[in-house]
C-alpha atoms as a PDB file:
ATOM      1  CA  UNK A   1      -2.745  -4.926 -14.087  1.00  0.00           C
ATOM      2  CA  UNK A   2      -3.222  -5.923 -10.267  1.00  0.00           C
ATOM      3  CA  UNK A   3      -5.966  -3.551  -8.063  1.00  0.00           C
ATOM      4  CA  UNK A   4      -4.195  -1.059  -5.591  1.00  0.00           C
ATOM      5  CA  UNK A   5      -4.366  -2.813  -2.861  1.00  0.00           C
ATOM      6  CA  UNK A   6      -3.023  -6.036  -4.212  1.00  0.00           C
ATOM      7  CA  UNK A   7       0.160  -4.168  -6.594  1.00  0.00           C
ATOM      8  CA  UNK A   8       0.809  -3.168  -2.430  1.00  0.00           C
ATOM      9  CA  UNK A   9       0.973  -6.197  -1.045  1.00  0.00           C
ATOM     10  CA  UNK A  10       2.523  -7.753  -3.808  1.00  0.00           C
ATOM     11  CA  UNK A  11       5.196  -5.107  -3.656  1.00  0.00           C
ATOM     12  CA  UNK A  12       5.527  -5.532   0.429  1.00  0.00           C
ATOM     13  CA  UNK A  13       5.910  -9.219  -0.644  1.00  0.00           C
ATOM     14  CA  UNK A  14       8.822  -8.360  -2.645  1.00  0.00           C
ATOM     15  CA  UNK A  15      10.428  -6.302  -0.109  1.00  0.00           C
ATOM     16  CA  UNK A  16       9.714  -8.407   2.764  1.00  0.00           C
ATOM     17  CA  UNK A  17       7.782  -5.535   4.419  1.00  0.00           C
ATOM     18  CA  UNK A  18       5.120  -6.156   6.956  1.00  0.00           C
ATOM     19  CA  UNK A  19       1.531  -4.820   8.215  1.00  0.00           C
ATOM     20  CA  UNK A  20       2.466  -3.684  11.005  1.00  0.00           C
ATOM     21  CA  UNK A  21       6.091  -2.044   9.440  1.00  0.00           C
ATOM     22  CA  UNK A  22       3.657  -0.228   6.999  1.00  0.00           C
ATOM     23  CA  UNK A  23       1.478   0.863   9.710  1.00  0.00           C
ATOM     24  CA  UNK A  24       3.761   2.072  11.713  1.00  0.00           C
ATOM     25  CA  UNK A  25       5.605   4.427   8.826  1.00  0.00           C
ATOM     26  CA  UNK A  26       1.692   5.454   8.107  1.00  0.00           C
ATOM     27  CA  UNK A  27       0.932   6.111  11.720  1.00  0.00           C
ATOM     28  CA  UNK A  28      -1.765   3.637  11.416  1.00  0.00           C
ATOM     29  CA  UNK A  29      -2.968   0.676  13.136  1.00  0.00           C
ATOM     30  CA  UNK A  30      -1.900  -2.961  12.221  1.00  0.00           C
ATOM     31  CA  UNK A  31      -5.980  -3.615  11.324  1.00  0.00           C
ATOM     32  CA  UNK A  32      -6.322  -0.091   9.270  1.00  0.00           C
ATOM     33  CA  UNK A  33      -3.464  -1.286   7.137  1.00  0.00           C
ATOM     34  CA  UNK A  34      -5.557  -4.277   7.412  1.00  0.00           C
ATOM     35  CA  UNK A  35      -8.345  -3.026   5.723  1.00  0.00           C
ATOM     36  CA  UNK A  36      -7.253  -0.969   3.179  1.00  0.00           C
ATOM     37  CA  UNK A  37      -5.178  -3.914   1.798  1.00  0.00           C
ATOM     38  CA  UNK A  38      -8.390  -5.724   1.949  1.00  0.00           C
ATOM     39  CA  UNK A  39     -10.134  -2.631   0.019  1.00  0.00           C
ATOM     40  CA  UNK A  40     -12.505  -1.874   2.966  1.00  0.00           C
ATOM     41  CA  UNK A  41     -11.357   1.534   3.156  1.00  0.00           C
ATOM     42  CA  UNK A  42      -9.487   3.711   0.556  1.00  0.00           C
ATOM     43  CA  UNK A  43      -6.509   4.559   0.566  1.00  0.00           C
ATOM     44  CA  UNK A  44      -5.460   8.671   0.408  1.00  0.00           C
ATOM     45  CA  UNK A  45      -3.098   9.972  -2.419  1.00  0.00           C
ATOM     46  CA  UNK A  46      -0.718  11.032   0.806  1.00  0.00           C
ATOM     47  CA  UNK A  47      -1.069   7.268   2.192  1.00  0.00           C
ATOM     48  CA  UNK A  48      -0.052   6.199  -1.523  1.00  0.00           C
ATOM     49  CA  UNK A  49       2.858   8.349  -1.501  1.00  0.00           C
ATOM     50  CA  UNK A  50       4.356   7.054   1.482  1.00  0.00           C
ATOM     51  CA  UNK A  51       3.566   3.670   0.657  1.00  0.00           C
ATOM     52  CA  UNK A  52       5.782   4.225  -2.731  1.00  0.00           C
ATOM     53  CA  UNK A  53       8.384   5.751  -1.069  1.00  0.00           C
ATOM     54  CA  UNK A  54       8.408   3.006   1.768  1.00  0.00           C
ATOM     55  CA  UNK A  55       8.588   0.152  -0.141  1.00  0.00           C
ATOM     56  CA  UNK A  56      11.069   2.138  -2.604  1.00  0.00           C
ATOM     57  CA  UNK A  57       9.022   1.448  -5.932  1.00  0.00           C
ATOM     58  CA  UNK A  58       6.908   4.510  -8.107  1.00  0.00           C
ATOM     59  CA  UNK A  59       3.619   5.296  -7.582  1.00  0.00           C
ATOM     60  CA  UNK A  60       2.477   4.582 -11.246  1.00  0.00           C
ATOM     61  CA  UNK A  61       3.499   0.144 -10.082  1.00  0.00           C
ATOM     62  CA  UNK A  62       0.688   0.980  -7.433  1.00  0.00           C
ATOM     63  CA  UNK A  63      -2.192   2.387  -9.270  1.00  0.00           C
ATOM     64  CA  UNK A  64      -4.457   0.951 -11.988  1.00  0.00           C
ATOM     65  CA  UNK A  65      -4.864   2.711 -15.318  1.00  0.00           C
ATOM     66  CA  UNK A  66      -8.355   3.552 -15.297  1.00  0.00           C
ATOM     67  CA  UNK A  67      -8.506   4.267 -19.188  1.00  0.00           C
END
């Protein structure tokens, strides 16, 4: 399974969503979205929630199974 940050983009991919559209539903910065794609910064359980719900796909397709 795919890191965080790159089941995201692969997910904006699919839905033809943007930085800067997922910054703006975050109330972020084009370059914060930036980096947390990148996996410069973490991203918050809240930011992961609203990510899921933007891009209309479940949580659990963003996450890696740690076990």
């Amino acid at each position: 399974m795919a890191d965080t940050p790159t089941a995201i983009r692969e997910a904006m991919s699919s839905s033809g969503v943007t930085q800067i559209a997922l910054a703006e539903r975050l109330g972020l910065t084009q370059p914060a979205v930036s980096a947390r794609l990148a996996g410069r910064t973490p991203i918050t359980v809240d930011e992961l929630r609203t990510i899921a719900a933007f891009l209309n796909v479940p949580v659990a397709d963003l996450v890696t199974d740690a076990a």
